[in-house]
C-alpha atoms as a PDB file:
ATOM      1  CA  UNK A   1       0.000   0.000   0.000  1.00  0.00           C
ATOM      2  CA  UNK A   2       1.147   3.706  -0.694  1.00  0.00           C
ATOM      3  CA  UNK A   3       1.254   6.339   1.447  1.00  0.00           C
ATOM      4  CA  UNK A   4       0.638   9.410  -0.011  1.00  0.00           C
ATOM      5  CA  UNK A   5       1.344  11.646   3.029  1.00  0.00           C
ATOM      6  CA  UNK A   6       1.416  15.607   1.675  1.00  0.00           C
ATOM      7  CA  UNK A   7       1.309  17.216   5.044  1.00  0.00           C
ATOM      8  CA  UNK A   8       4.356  19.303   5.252  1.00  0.00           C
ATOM      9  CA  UNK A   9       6.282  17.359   8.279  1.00  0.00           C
ATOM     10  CA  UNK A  10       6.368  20.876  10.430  1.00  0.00           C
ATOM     11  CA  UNK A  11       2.591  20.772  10.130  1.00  0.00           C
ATOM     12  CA  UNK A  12       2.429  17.167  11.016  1.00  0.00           C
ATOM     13  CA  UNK A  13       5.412  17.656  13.887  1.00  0.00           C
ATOM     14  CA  UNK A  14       3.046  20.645  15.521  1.00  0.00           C
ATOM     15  CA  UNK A  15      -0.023  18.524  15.625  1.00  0.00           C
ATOM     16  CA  UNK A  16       2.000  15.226  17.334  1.00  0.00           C
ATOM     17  CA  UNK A  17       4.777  17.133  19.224  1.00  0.00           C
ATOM     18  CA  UNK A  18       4.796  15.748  22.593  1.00  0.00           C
ATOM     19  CA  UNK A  19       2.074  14.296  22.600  1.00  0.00           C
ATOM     20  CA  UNK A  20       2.047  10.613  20.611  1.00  0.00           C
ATOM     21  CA  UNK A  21       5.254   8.084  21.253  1.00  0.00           C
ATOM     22  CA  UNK A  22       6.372   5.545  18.952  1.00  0.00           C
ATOM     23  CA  UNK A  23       3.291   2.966  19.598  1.00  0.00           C
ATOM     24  CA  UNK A  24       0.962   5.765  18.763  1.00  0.00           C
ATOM     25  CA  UNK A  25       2.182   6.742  15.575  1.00  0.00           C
ATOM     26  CA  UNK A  26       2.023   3.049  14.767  1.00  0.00           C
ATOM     27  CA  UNK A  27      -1.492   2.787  15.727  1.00  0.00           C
ATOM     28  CA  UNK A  28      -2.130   6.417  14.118  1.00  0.00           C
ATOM     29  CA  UNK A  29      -0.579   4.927  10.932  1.00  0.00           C
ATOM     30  CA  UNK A  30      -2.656   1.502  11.061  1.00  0.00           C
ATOM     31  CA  UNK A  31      -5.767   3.153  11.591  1.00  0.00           C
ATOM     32  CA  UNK A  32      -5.466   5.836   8.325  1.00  0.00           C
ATOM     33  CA  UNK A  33      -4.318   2.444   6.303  1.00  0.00           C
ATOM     34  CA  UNK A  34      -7.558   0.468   7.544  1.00  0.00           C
ATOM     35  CA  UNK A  35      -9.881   3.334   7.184  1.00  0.00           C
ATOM     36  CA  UNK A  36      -8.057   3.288   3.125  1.00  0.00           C
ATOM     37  CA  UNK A  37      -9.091  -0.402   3.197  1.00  0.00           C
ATOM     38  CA  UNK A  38     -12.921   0.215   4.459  1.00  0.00           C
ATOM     39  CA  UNK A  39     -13.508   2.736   1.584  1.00  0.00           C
ATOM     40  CA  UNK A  40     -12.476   0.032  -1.104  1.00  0.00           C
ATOM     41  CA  UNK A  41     -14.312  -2.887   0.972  1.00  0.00           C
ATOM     42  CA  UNK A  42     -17.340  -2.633  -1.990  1.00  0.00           C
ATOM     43  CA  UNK A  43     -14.788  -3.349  -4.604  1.00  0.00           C
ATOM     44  CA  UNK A  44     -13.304  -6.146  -2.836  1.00  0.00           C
ATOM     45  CA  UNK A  45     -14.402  -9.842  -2.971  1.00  0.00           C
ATOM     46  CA  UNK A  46     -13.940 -11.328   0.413  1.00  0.00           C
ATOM     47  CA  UNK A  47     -14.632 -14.840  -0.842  1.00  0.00           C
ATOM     48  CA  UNK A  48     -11.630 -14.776  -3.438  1.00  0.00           C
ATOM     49  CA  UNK A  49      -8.300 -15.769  -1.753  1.00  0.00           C
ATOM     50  CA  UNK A  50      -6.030 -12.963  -3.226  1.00  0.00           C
ATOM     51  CA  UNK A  51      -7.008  -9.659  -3.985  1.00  0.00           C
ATOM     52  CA  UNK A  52      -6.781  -8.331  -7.533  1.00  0.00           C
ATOM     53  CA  UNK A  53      -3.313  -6.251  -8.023  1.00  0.00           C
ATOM     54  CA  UNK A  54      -5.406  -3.395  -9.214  1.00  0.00           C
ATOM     55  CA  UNK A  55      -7.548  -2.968  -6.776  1.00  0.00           C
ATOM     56  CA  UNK A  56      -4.396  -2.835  -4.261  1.00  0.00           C
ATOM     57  CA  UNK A  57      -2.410  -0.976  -6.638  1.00  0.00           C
ATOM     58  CA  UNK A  58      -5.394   2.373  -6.433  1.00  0.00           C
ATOM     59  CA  UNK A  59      -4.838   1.998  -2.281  1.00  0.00           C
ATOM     60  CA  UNK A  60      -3.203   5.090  -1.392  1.00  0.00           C
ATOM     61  CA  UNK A  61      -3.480   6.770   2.166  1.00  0.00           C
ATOM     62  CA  UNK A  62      -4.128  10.519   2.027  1.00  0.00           C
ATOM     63  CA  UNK A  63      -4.124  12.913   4.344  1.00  0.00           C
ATOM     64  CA  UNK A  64      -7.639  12.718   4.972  1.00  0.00           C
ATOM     65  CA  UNK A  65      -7.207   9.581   6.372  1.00  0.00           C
ATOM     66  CA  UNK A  66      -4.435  10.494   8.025  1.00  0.00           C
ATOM     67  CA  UNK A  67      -6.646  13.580   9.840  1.00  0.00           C
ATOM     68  CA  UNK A  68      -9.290  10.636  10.436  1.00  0.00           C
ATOM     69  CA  UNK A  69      -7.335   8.433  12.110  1.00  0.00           C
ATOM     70  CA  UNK A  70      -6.373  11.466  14.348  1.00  0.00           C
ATOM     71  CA  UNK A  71      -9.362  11.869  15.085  1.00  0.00           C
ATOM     72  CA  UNK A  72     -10.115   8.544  16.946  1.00  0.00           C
ATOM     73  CA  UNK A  73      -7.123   7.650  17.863  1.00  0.00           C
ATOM     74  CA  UNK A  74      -5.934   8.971  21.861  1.00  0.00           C
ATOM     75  CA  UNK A  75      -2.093  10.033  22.563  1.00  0.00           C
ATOM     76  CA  UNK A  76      -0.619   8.057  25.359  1.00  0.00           C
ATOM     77  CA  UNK A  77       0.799  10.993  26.810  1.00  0.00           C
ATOM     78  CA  UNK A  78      -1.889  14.344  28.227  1.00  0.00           C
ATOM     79  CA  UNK A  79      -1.672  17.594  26.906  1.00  0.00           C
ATOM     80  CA  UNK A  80      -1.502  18.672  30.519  1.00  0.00           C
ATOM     81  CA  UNK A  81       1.181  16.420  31.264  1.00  0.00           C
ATOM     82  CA  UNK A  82       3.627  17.149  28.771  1.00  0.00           C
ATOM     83  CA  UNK A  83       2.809  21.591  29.405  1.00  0.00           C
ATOM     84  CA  UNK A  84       3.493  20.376  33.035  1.00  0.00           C
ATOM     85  CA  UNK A  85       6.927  19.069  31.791  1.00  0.00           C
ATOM     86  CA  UNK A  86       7.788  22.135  29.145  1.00  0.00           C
ATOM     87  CA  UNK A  87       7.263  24.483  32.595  1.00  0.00           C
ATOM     88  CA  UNK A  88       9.556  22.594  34.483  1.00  0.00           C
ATOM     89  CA  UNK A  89      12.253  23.226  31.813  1.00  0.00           C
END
Protein backbone atom coordinates (compact mmCIF):
# COMPACT_ATOMS: atom_id res chain seq x y z
CA UNK A 1 0.00 0.00 0.00
CA UNK A 2 1.15 3.71 -0.69
CA UNK A 3 1.25 6.34 1.45
CA UNK A 4 0.64 9.41 -0.01
CA UNK A 5 1.34 11.65 3.03
CA UNK A 6 1.42 15.61 1.67
CA UNK A 7 1.31 17.22 5.04
CA UNK A 8 4.36 19.30 5.25
CA UNK A 9 6.28 17.36 8.28
CA UNK A 10 6.37 20.88 10.43
CA UNK A 11 2.59 20.77 10.13
CA UNK A 12 2.43 17.17 11.02
CA UNK A 13 5.41 17.66 13.89
CA UNK A 14 3.05 20.65 15.52
CA UNK A 15 -0.02 18.52 15.62
CA UNK A 16 2.00 15.23 17.33
CA UNK A 17 4.78 17.13 19.22
CA UNK A 18 4.80 15.75 22.59
CA UNK A 19 2.07 14.30 22.60
CA UNK A 20 2.05 10.61 20.61
CA UNK A 21 5.25 8.08 21.25
CA UNK A 22 6.37 5.54 18.95
CA UNK A 23 3.29 2.97 19.60
CA UNK A 24 0.96 5.77 18.76
CA UNK A 25 2.18 6.74 15.58
CA UNK A 26 2.02 3.05 14.77
CA UNK A 27 -1.49 2.79 15.73
CA UNK A 28 -2.13 6.42 14.12
CA UNK A 29 -0.58 4.93 10.93
CA UNK A 30 -2.66 1.50 11.06
CA UNK A 31 -5.77 3.15 11.59
CA UNK A 32 -5.47 5.84 8.33
CA UNK A 33 -4.32 2.44 6.30
CA UNK A 34 -7.56 0.47 7.54
CA UNK A 35 -9.88 3.33 7.18
CA UNK A 36 -8.06 3.29 3.12
CA UNK A 37 -9.09 -0.40 3.20
CA UNK A 38 -12.92 0.22 4.46
CA UNK A 39 -13.51 2.74 1.58
CA UNK A 40 -12.48 0.03 -1.10
CA UNK A 41 -14.31 -2.89 0.97
CA UNK A 42 -17.34 -2.63 -1.99
CA UNK A 43 -14.79 -3.35 -4.60
CA UNK A 44 -13.30 -6.15 -2.84
CA UNK A 45 -14.40 -9.84 -2.97
CA UNK A 46 -13.94 -11.33 0.41
CA UNK A 47 -14.63 -14.84 -0.84
CA UNK A 48 -11.63 -14.78 -3.44
CA UNK A 49 -8.30 -15.77 -1.75
CA UNK A 50 -6.03 -12.96 -3.23
CA UNK A 51 -7.01 -9.66 -3.98
CA UNK A 52 -6.78 -8.33 -7.53
CA UNK A 53 -3.31 -6.25 -8.02
CA UNK A 54 -5.41 -3.40 -9.21
CA UNK A 55 -7.55 -2.97 -6.78
CA UNK A 56 -4.40 -2.84 -4.26
CA UNK A 57 -2.41 -0.98 -6.64
CA UNK A 58 -5.39 2.37 -6.43
CA UNK A 59 -4.84 2.00 -2.28
CA UNK A 60 -3.20 5.09 -1.39
CA UNK A 61 -3.48 6.77 2.17
CA UNK A 62 -4.13 10.52 2.03
CA UNK A 63 -4.12 12.91 4.34
CA UNK A 64 -7.64 12.72 4.97
CA UNK A 65 -7.21 9.58 6.37
CA UNK A 66 -4.43 10.49 8.02
CA UNK A 67 -6.65 13.58 9.84
CA UNK A 68 -9.29 10.64 10.44
CA UNK A 69 -7.34 8.43 12.11
CA UNK A 70 -6.37 11.47 14.35
CA UNK A 71 -9.36 11.87 15.08
CA UNK A 72 -10.11 8.54 16.95
CA UNK A 73 -7.12 7.65 17.86
CA UNK A 74 -5.93 8.97 21.86
CA UNK A 75 -2.09 10.03 22.56
CA UNK A 76 -0.62 8.06 25.36
CA UNK A 77 0.80 10.99 26.81
CA UNK A 78 -1.89 14.34 28.23
CA UNK A 79 -1.67 17.59 26.91
CA UNK A 80 -1.50 18.67 30.52
CA UNK A 81 1.18 16.42 31.26
CA UNK A 82 3.63 17.15 28.77
CA UNK A 83 2.81 21.59 29.40
CA UNK A 84 3.49 20.38 33.03
CA UNK A 85 6.93 19.07 31.79
CA UNK A 86 7.79 22.14 29.14
CA UNK A 87 7.26 24.48 32.60
CA UNK A 88 9.56 22.59 34.48
CA UNK A 89 12.25 23.23 31.81
Amino acid sequence: MILLCRLIWREFQKILMGMYVGADLAALCTEAALQCIREKMDVIDLEDETIDAQILNSMAVTNEHLHTALGTSNPSVLRETVSFFFRLI
